[in-house]
C-alpha atoms as a PDB file:
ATOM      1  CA  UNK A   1     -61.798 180.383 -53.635  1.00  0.00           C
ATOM      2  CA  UNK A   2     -62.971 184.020 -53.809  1.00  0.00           C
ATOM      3  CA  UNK A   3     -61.647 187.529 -52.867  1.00  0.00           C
ATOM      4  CA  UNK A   4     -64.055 189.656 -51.056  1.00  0.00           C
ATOM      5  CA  UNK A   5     -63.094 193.547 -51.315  1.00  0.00           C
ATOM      6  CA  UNK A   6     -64.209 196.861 -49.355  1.00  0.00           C
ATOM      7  CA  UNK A   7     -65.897 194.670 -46.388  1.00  0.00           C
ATOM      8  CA  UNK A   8     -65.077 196.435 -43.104  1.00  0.00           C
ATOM      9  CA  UNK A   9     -63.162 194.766 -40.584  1.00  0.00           C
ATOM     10  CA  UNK A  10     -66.403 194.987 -38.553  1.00  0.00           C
ATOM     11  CA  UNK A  11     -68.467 192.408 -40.738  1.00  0.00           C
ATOM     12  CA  UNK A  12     -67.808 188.412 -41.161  1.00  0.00           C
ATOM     13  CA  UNK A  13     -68.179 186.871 -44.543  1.00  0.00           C
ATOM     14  CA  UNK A  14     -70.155 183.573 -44.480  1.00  0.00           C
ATOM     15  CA  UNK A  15     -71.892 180.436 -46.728  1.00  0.00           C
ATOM     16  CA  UNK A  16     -75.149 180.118 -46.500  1.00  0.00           C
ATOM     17  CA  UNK A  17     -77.304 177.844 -48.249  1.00  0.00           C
ATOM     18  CA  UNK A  18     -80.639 178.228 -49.128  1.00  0.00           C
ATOM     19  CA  UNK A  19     -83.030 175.197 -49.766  1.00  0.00           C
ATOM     20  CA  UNK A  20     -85.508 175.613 -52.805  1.00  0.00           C
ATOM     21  CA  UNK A  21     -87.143 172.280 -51.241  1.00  0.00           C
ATOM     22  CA  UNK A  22     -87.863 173.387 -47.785  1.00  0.00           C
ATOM     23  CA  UNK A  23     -87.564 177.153 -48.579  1.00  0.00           C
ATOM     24  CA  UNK A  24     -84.624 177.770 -45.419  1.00  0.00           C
ATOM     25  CA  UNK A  25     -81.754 179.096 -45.335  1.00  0.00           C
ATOM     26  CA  UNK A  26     -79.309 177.109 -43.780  1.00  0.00           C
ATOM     27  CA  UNK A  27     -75.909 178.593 -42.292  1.00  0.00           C
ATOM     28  CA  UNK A  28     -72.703 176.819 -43.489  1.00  0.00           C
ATOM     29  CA  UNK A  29     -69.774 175.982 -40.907  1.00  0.00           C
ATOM     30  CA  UNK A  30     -67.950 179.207 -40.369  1.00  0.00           C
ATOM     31  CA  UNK A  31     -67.713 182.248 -40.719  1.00  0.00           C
ATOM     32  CA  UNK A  32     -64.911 182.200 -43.611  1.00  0.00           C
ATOM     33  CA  UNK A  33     -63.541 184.646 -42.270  1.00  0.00           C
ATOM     34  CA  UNK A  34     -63.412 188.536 -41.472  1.00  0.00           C
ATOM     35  CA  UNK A  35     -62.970 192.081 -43.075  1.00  0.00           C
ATOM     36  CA  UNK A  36     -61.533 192.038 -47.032  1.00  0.00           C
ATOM     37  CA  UNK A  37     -59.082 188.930 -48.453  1.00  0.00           C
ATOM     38  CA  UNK A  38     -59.416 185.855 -50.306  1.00  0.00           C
ATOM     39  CA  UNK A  39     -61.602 182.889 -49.073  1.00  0.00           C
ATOM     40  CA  UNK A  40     -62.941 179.399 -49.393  1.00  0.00           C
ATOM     41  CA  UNK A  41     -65.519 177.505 -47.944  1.00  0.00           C
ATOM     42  CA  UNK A  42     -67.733 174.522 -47.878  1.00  0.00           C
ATOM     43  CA  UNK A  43     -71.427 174.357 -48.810  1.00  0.00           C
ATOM     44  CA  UNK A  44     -73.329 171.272 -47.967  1.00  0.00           C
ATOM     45  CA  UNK A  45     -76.347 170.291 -50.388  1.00  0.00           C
ATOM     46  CA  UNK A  46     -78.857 168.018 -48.139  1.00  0.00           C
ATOM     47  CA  UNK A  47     -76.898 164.727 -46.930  1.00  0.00           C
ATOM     48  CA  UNK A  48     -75.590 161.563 -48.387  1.00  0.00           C
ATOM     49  CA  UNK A  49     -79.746 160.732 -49.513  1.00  0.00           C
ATOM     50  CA  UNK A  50     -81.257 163.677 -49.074  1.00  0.00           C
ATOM     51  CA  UNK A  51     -81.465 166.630 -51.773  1.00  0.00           C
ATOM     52  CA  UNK A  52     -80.548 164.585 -54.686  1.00  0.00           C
ATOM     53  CA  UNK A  53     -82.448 166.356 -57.807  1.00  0.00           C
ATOM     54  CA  UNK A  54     -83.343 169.260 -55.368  1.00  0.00           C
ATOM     55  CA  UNK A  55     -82.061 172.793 -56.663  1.00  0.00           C
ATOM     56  CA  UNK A  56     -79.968 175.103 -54.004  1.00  0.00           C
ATOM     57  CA  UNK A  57     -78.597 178.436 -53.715  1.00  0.00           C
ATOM     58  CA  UNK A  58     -75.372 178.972 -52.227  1.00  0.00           C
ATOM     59  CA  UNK A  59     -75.197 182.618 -50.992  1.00  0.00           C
ATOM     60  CA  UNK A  60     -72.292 184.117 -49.827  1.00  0.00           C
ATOM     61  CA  UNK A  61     -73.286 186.879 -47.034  1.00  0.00           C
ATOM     62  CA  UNK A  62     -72.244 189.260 -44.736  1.00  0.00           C
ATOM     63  CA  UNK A  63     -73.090 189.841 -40.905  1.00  0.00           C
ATOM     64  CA  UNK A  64     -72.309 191.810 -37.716  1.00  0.00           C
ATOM     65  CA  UNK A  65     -71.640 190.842 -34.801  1.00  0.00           C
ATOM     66  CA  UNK A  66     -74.642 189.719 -33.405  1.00  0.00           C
ATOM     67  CA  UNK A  67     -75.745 188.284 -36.130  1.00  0.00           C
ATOM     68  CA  UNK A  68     -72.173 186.585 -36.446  1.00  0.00           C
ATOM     69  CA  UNK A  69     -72.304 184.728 -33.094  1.00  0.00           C
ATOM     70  CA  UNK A  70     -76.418 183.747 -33.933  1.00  0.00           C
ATOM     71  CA  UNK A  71     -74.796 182.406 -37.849  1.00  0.00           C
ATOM     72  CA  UNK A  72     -72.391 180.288 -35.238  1.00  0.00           C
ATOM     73  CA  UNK A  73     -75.080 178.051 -33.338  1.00  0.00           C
ATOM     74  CA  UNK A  74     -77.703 177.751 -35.685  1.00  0.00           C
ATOM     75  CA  UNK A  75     -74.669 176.159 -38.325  1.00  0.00           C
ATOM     76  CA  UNK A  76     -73.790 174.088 -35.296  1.00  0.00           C
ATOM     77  CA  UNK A  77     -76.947 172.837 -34.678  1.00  0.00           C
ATOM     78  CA  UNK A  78     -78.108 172.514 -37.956  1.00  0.00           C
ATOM     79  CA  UNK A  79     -81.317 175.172 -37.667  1.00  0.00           C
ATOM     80  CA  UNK A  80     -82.659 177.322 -41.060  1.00  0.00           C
ATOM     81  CA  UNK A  81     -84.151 179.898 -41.306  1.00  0.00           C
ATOM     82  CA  UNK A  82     -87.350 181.086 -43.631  1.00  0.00           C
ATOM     83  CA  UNK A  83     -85.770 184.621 -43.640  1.00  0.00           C
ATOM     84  CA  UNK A  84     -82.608 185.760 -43.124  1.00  0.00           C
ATOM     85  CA  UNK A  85     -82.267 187.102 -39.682  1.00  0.00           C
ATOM     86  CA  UNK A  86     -81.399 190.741 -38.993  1.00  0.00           C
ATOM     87  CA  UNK A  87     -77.471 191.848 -39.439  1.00  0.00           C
ATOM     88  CA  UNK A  88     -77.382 189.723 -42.648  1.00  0.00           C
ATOM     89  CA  UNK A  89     -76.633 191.433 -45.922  1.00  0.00           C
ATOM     90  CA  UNK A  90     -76.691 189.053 -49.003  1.00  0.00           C
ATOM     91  CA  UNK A  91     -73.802 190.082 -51.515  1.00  0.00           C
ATOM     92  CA  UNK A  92     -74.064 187.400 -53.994  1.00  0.00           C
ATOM     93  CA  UNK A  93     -75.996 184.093 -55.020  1.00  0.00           C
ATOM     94  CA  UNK A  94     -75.511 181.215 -57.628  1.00  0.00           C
ATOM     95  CA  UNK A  95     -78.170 178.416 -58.125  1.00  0.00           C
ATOM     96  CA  UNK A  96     -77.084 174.843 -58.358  1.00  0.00           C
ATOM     97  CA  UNK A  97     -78.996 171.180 -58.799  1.00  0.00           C
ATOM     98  CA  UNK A  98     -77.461 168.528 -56.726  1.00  0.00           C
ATOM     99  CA  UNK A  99     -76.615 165.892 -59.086  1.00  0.00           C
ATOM    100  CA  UNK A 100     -75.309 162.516 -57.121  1.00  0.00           C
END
């Protein structure tokens, strides 16, 4: 869980992950939710074979609106991205190797 503090009510806060295999960024189901408050999410590393070894970031973002509703399909239909796409604002990022 995390707390997310001073984001205006205007902005969605969201998982992404980004692939240091494939170089995407891949959208994570969401958003987590809205504005300031405390959060949790899921990040998904690959699937059940692949991405085992492989490092990952797992970013936690902002977006507007647009971007928002763009975050929404592309994490339904499992599309990434080789840049993130405009109205995205990365706050922060931790790197990770999938073990299992």
């Amino acid at each position: 869980m995390g707390v997310a503090s001073g984001v205006p009510d205007s902005l969605y806060v969201w998982i992404l992950v980004y692939s240091h295999h494939d170089h995407n960024y891949y959208p994570q189901p969401g958003p987590i939710g809205g504005g300031s408050g405390q959060y949790q999410g899921m990040a998904y590393l690959g699937t059940e074979t692949e991405g085992v070894g492989h490092e990952f970031d797992i970013i936690v973002a902002l977006a507007d609106e647009d971007a928002n509703t763009k975050l929404q399909s592309d994490a339904a239909n499992h599309i990434g991205w080789s840049d993130l796409p405009g109205g995205v604002e990365e706050m922060t990022r931790i790197t990770v190797r999938r073990g299992h």
